[in-house]
C-alpha atoms as a PDB file:
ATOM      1  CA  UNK A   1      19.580  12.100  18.039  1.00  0.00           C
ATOM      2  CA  UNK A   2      21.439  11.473  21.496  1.00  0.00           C
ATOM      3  CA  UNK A   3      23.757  14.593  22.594  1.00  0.00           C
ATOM      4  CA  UNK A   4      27.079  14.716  24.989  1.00  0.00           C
ATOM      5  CA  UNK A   5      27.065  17.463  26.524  1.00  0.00           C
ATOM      6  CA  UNK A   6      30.208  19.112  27.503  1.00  0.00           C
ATOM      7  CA  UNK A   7      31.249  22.235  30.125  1.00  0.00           C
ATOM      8  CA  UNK A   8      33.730  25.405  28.981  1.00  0.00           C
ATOM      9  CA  UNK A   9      36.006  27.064  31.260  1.00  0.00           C
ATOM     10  CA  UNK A  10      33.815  29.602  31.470  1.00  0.00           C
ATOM     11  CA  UNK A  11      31.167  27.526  32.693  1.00  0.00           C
ATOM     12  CA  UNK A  12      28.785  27.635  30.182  1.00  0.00           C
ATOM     13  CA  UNK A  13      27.231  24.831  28.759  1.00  0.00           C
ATOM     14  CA  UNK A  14      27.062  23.884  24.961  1.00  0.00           C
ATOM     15  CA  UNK A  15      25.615  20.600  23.667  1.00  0.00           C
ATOM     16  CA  UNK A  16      27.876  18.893  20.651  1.00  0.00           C
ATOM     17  CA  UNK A  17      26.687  16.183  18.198  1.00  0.00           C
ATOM     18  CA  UNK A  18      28.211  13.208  18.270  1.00  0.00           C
ATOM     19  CA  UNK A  19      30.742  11.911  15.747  1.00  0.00           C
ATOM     20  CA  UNK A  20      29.876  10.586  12.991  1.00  0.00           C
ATOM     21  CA  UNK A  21      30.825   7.336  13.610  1.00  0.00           C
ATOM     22  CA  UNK A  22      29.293   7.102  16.817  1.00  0.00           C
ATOM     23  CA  UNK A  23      25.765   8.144  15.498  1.00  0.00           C
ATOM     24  CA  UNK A  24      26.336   5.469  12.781  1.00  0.00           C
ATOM     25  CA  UNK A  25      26.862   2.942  15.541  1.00  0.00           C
ATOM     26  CA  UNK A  26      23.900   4.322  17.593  1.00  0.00           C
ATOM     27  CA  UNK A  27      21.635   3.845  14.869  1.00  0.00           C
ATOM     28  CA  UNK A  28      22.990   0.256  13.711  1.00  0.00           C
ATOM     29  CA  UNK A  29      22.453  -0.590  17.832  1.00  0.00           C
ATOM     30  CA  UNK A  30      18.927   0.594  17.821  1.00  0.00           C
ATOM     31  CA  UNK A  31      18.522  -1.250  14.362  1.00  0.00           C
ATOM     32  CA  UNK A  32      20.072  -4.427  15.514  1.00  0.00           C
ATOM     33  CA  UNK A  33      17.835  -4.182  18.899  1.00  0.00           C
ATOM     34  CA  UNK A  34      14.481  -3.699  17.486  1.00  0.00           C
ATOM     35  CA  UNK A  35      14.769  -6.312  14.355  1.00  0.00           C
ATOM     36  CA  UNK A  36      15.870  -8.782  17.322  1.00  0.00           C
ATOM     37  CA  UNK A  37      12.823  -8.156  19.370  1.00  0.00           C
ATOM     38  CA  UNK A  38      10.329  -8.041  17.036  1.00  0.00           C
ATOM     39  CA  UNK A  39      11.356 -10.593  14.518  1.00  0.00           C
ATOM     40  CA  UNK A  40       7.941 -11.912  13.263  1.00  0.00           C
ATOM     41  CA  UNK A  41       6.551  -8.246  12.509  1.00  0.00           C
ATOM     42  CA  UNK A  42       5.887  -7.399   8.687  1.00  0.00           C
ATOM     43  CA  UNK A  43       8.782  -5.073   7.415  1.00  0.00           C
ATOM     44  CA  UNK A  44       5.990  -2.782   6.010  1.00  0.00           C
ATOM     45  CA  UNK A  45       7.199   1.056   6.648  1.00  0.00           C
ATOM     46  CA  UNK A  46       6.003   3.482   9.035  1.00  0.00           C
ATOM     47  CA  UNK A  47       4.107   6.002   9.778  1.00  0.00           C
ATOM     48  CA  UNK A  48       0.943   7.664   8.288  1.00  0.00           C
ATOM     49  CA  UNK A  49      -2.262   6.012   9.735  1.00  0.00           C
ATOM     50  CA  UNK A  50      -6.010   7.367   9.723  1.00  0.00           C
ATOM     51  CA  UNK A  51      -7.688   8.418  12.602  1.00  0.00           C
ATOM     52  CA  UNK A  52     -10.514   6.464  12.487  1.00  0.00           C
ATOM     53  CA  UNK A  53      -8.941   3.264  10.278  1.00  0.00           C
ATOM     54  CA  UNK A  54     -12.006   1.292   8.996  1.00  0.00           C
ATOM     55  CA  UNK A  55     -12.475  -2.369   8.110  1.00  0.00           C
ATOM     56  CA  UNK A  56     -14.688  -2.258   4.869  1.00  0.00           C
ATOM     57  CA  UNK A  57     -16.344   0.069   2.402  1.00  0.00           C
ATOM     58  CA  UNK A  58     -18.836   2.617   4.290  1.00  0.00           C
ATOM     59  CA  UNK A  59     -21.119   1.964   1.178  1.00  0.00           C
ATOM     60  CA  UNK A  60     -23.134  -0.933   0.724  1.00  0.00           C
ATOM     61  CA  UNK A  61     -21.734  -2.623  -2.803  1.00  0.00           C
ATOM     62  CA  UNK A  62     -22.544  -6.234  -3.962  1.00  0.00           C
ATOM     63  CA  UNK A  63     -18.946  -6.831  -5.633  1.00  0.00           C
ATOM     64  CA  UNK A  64     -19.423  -9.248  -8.760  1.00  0.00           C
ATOM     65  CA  UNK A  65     -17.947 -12.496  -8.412  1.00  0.00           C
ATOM     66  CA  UNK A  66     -14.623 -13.668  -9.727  1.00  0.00           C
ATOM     67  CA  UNK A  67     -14.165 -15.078 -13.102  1.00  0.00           C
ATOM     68  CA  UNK A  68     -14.636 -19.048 -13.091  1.00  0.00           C
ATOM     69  CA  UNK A  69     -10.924 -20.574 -14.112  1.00  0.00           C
ATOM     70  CA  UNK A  70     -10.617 -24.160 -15.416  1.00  0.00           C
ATOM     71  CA  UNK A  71      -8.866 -26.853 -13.130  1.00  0.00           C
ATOM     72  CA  UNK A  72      -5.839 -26.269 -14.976  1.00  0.00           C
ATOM     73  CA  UNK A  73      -5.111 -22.570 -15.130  1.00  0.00           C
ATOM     74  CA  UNK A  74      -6.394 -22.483 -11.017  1.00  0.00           C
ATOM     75  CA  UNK A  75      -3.870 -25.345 -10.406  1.00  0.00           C
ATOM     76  CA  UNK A  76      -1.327 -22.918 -11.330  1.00  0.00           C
ATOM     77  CA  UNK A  77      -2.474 -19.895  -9.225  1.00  0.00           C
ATOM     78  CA  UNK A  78      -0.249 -18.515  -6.287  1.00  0.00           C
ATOM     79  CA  UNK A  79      -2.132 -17.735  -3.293  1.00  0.00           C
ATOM     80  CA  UNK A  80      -1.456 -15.213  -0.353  1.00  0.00           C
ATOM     81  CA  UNK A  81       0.215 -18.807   1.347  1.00  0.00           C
ATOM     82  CA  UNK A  82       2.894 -18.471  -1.459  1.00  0.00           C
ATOM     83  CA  UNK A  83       3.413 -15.302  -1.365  1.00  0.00           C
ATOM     84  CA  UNK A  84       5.314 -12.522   1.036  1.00  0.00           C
ATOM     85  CA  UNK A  85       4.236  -8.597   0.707  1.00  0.00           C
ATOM     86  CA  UNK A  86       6.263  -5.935   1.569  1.00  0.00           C
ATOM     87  CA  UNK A  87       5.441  -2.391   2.018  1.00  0.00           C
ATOM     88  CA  UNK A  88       8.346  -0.081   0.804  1.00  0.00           C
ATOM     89  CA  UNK A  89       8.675   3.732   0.601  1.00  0.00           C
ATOM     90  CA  UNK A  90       8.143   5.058  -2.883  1.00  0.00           C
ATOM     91  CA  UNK A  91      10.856   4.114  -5.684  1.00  0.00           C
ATOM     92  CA  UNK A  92      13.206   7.137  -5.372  1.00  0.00           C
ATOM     93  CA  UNK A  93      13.301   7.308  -1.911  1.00  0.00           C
ATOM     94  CA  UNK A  94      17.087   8.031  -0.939  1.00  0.00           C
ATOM     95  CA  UNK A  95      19.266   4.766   0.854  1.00  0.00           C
ATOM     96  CA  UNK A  96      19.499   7.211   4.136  1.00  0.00           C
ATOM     97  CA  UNK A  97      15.247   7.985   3.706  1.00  0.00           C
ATOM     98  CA  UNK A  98      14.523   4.203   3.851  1.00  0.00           C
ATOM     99  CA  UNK A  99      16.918   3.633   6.614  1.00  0.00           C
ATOM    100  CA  UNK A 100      15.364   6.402   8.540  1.00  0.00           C
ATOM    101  CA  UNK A 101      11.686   4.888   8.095  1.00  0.00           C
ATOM    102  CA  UNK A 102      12.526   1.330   8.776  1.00  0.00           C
ATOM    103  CA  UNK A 103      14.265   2.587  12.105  1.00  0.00           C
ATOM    104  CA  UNK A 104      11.501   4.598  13.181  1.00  0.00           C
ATOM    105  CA  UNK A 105       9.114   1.897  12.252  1.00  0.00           C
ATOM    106  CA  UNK A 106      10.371  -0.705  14.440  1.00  0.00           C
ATOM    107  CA  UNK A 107      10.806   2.032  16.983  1.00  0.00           C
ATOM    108  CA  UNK A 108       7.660   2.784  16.857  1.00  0.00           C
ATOM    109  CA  UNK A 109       6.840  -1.215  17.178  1.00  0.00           C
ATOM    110  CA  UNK A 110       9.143  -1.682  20.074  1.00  0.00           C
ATOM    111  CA  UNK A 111       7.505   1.402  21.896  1.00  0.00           C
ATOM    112  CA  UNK A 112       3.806   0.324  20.819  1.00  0.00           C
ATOM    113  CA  UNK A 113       4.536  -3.559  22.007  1.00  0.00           C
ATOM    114  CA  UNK A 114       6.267  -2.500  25.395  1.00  0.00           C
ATOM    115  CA  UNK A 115       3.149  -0.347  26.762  1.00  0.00           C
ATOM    116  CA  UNK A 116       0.966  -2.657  25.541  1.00  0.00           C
ATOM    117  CA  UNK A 117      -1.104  -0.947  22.621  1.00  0.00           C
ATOM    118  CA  UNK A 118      -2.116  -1.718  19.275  1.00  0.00           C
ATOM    119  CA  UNK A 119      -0.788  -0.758  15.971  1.00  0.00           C
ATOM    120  CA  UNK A 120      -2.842  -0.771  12.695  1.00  0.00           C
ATOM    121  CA  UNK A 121      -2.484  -3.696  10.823  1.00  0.00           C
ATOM    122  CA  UNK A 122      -0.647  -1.247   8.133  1.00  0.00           C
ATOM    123  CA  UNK A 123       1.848   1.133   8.568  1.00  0.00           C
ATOM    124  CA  UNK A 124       2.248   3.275   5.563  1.00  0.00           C
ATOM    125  CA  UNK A 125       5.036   5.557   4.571  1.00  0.00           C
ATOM    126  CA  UNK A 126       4.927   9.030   4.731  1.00  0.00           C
ATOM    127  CA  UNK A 127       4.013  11.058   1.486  1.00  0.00           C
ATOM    128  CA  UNK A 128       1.094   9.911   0.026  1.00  0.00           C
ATOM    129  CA  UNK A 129       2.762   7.275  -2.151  1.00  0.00           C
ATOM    130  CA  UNK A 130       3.753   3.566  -1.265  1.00  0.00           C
ATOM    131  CA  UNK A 131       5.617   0.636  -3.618  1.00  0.00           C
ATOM    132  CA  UNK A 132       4.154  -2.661  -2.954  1.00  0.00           C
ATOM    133  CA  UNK A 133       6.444  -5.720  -3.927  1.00  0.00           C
ATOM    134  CA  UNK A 134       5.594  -9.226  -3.957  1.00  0.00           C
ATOM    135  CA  UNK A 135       8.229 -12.453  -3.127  1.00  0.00           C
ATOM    136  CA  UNK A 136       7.563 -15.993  -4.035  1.00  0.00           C
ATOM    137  CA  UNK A 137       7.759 -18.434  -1.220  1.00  0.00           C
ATOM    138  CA  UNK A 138       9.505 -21.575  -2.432  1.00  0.00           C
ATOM    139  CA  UNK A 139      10.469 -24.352  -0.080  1.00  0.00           C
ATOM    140  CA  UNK A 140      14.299 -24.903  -0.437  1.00  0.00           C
ATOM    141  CA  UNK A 141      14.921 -21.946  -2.382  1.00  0.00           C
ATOM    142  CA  UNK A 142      15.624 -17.852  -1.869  1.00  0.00           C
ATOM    143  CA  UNK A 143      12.559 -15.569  -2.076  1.00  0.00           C
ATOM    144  CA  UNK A 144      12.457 -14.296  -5.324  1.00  0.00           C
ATOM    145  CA  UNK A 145      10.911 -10.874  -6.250  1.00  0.00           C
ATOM    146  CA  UNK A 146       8.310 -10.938  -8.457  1.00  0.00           C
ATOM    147  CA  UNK A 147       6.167  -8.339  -8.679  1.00  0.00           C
ATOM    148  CA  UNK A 148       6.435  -4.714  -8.076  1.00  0.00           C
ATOM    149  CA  UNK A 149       3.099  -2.051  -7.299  1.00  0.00           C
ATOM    150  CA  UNK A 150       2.974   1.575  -7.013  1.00  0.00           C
ATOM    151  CA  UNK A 151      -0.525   3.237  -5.350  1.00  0.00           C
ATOM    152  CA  UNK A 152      -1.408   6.025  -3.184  1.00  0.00           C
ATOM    153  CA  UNK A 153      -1.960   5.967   0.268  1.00  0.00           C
ATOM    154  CA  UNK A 154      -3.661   9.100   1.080  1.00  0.00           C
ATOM    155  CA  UNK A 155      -7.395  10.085   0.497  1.00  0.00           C
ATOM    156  CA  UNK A 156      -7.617  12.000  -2.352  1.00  0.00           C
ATOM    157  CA  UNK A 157     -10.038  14.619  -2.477  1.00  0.00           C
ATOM    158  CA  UNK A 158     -13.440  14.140  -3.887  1.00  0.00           C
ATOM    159  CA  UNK A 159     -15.640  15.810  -6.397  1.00  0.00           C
ATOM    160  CA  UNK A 160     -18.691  15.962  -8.678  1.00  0.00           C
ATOM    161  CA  UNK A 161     -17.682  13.420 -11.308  1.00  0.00           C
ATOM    162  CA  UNK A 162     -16.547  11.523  -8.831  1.00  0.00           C
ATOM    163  CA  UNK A 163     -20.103  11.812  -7.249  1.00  0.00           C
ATOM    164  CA  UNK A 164     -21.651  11.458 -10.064  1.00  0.00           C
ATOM    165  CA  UNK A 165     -19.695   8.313 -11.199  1.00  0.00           C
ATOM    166  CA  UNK A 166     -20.643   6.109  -7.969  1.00  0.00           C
ATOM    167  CA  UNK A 167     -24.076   7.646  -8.663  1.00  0.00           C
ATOM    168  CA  UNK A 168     -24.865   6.252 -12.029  1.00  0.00           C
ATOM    169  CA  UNK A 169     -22.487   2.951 -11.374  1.00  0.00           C
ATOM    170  CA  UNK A 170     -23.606   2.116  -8.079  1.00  0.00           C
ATOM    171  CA  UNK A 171     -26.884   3.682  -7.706  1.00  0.00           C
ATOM    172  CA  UNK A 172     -25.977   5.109  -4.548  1.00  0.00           C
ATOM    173  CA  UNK A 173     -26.047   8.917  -3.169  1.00  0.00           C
ATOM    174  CA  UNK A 174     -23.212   9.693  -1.164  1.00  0.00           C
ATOM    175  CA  UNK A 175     -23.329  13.273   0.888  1.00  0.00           C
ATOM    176  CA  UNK A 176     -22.213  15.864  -1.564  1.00  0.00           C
ATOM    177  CA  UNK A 177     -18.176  15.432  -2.020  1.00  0.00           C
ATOM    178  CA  UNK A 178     -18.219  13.180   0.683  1.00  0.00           C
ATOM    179  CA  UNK A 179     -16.729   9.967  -0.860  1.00  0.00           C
ATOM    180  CA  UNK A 180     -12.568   9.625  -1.352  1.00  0.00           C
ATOM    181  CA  UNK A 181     -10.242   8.161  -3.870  1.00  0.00           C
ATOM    182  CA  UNK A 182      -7.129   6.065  -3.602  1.00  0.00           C
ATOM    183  CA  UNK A 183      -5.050   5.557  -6.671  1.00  0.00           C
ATOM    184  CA  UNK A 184      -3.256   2.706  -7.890  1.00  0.00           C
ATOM    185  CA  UNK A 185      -0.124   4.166 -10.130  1.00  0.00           C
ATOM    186  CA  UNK A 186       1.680   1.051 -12.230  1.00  0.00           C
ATOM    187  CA  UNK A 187       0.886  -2.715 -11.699  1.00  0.00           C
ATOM    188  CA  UNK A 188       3.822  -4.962 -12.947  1.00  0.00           C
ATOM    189  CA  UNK A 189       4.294  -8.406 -13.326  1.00  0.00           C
ATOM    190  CA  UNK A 190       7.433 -10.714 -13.847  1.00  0.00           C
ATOM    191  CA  UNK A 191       6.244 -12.627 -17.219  1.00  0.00           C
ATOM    192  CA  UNK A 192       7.056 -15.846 -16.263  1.00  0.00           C
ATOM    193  CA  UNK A 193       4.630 -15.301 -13.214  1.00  0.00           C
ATOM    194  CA  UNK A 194       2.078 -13.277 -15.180  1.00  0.00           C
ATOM    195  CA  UNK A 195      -1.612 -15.459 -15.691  1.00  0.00           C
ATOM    196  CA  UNK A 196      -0.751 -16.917 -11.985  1.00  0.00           C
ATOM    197  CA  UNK A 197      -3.218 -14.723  -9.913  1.00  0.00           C
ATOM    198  CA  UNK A 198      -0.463 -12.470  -8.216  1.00  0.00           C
ATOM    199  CA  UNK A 199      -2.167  -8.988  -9.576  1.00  0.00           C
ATOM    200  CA  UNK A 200      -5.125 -10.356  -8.653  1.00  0.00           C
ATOM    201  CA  UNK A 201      -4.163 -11.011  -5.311  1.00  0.00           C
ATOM    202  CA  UNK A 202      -2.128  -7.731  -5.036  1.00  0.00           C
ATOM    203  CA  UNK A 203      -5.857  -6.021  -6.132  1.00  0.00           C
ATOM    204  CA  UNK A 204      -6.857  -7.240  -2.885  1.00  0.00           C
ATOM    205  CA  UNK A 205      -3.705  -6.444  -0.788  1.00  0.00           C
ATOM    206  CA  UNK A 206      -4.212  -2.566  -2.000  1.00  0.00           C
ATOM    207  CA  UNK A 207      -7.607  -2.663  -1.701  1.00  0.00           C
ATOM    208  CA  UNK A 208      -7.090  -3.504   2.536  1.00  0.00           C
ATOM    209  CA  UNK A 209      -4.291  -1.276   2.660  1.00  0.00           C
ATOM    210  CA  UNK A 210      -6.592   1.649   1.229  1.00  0.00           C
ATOM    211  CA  UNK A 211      -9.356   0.348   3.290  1.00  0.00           C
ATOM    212  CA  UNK A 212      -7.076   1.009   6.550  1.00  0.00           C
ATOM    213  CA  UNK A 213      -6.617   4.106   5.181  1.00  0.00           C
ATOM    214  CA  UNK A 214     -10.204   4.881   5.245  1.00  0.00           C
ATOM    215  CA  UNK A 215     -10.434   5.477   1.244  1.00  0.00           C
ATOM    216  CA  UNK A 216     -13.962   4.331   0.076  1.00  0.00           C
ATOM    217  CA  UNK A 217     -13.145   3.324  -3.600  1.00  0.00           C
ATOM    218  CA  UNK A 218      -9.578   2.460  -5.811  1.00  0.00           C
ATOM    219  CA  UNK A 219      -9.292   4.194  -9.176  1.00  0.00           C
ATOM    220  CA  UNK A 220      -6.590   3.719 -11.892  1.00  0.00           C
ATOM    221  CA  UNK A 221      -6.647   3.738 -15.535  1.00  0.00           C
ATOM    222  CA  UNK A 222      -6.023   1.155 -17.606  1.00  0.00           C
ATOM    223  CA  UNK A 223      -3.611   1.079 -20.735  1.00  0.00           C
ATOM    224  CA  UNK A 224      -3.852  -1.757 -23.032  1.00  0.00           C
ATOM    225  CA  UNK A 225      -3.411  -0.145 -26.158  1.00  0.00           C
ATOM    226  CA  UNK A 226      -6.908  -0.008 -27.241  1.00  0.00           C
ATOM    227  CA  UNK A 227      -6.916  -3.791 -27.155  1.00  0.00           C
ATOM    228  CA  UNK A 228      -9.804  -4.176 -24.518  1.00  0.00           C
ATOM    229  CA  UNK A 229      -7.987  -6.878 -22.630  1.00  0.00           C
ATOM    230  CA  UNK A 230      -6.621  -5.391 -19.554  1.00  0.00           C
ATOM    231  CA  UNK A 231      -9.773  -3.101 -19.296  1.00  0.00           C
ATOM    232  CA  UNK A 232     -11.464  -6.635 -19.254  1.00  0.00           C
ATOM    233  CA  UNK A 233      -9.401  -7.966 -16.896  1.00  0.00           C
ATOM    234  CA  UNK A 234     -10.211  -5.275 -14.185  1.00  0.00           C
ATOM    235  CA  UNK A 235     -13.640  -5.615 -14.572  1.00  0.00           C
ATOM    236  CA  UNK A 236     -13.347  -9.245 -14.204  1.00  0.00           C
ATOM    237  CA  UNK A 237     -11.902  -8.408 -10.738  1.00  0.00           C
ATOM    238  CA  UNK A 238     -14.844  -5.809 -10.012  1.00  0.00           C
ATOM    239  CA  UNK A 239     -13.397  -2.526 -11.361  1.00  0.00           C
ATOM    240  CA  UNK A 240     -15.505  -0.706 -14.217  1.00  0.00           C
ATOM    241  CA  UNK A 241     -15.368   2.030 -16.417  1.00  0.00           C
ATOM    242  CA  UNK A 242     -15.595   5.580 -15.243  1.00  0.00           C
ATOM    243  CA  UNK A 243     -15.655   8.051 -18.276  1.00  0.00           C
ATOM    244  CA  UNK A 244     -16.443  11.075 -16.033  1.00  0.00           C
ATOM    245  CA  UNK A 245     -12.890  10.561 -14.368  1.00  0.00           C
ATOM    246  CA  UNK A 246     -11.193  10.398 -17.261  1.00  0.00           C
ATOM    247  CA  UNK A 247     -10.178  14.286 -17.245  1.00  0.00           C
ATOM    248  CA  UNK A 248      -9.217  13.850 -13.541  1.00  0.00           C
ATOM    249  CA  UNK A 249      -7.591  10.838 -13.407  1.00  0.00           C
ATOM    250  CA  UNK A 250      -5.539  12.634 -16.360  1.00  0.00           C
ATOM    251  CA  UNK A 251      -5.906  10.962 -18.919  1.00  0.00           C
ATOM    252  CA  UNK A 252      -8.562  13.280 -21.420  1.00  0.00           C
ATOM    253  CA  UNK A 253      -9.905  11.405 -24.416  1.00  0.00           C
ATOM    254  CA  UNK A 254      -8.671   7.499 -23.150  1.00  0.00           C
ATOM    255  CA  UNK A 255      -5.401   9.209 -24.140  1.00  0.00           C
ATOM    256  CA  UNK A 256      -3.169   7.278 -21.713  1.00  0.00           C
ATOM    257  CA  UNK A 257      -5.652   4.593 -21.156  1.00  0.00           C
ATOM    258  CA  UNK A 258      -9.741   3.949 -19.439  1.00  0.00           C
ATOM    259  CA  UNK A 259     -10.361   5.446 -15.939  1.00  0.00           C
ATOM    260  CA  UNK A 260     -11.465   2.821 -14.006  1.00  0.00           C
ATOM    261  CA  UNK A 261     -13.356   2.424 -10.374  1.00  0.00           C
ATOM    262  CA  UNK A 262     -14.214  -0.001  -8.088  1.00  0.00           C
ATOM    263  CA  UNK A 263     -15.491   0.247  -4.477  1.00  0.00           C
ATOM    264  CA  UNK A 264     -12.563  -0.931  -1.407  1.00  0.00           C
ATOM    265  CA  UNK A 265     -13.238  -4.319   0.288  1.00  0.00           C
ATOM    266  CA  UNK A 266     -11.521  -6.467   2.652  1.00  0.00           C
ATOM    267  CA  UNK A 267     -12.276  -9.914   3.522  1.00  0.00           C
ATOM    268  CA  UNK A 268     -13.084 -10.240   7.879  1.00  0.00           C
ATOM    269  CA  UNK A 269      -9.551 -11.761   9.271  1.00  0.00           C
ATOM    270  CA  UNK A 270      -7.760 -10.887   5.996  1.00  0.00           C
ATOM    271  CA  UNK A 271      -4.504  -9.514   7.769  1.00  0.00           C
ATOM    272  CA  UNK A 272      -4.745 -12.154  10.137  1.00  0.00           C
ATOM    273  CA  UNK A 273      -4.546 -14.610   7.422  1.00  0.00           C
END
């Protein structure tokens, strides 16, 4: 926060904040410069990145194909072309919090773009947690918000039924506590866009983000009443059941709904695209 610094009769300095009003200004300037300068950047929030970001799963896992869709209901799909993503701070994140992340973000971009390095292709917001929202694209018309999804950005840590679970799904042997976890908290859905492929395609925007991240699989549970439908659903899109994380995942007994896993992937040039 900039200073003026002013001298006593006594000679001794003492450094005094500035007014509020001129730190409000300062801020709006910086603001105002860096959304200028870097116009065509994402407005995804800063600042928590791995050290060693990676591209894809570090296991080998054949992913089973998407479920076949009649001319009809594909017709009627969005796709990432229709679609804007923006990466927000958690909901309950204060009005001055956001401000302060989205000003240090494009800080950060201004600095990063001026000396010439290279950002990750996802900035995510401090504290572990991260709200995903979707906007459809319409020529002619405003952006409209459709679709809202909370997830965690940090690597959780691991542990024997977590082991054991990739184990007996994946037949694969990990080092001992070695593999991490990524969560994904609430998926929802405007219902007029619902059966149009956008939490499909948010599945695969949380899937890069957590692969940036450096998490090696995506776990949620899945609440559908006891209906089977959603639980289908996510295994249609390469998630499947994991009844040793039930107790961890917090939900003992299917009481909240069916732990779920499924390994990260991303696509090569998927952030480019």
């Amino acid at each position: 926060i900039p200073l003026q610094y002013s001298t006593k009769s006594n000679g001794a300095s003492s450094a005094t904040m500035l007014s509020k009003t001129s730190l409000l200004l300062s801020l709006a300037f910086y603001w105002c410069t860096c959304s200028s300068l870097l116009p065509d950047l994402p407005t995804a929030c800063a600042f928590v990145a791995p050290s060693q970001p990676q591209s894809r799963s570090r296991f080998a896992i054949t992913q089973r194909a998407s479920i076949g869709k009649g001319a009809d209901e594909a017709s009627n799909e969005l796709t990432h072309s229709d679609i804007e993503w923006r990466l927000r701070p958690p909901e309950g994140t204060s009005r001055l919090d956001r401000l302060k992340i989205k000003l240090g973000a494009n800080i950060l971009r201004l600095d990063n773009k001026l000396k010439g390095g290279d950002l990750p292709p996802v900035l995510c917001p401090k504290g572990g947690r991260a709200l995903l929202e979707a906007y459809h694209k319409e020529p002619g018309k405003r952006k409209k918000k459709i679709a809202r999804f909370g997830f965690t950005t940090l690597r959780g840590p691991s542990s024997p039924e977590i082991d054991t679970t990739i184990t007996e799904i994946y037949k694969i042997n990990p080092p001992p506590l070695s593999a991490t976890i990524a969560a994904i908290i609430y998926m929802f859905v405007e219902p007029e866009y619902r059966s149009r492929n956008v939490g499909g395609l948010a599945l695969e925007v949380i899937s890069a983000i957590h692969s940036v991240q450096a998490v090696d699989f995506t776990v949620l549970v899945a609440d559908d009443n006891g209906s089977g439908g959603l639980v289908r659903w996510y295994e249609e899109r390469g998630f499947q059941k994991a009844p040793l994380m039930q107790n961890i995942l917090g939900s003992p007994d299917k009481q909240f709904g069916v732990a779920m896993i499924a390994p990260v992937q991303i696509r090569e040039g998927f952030f480019d695209q």
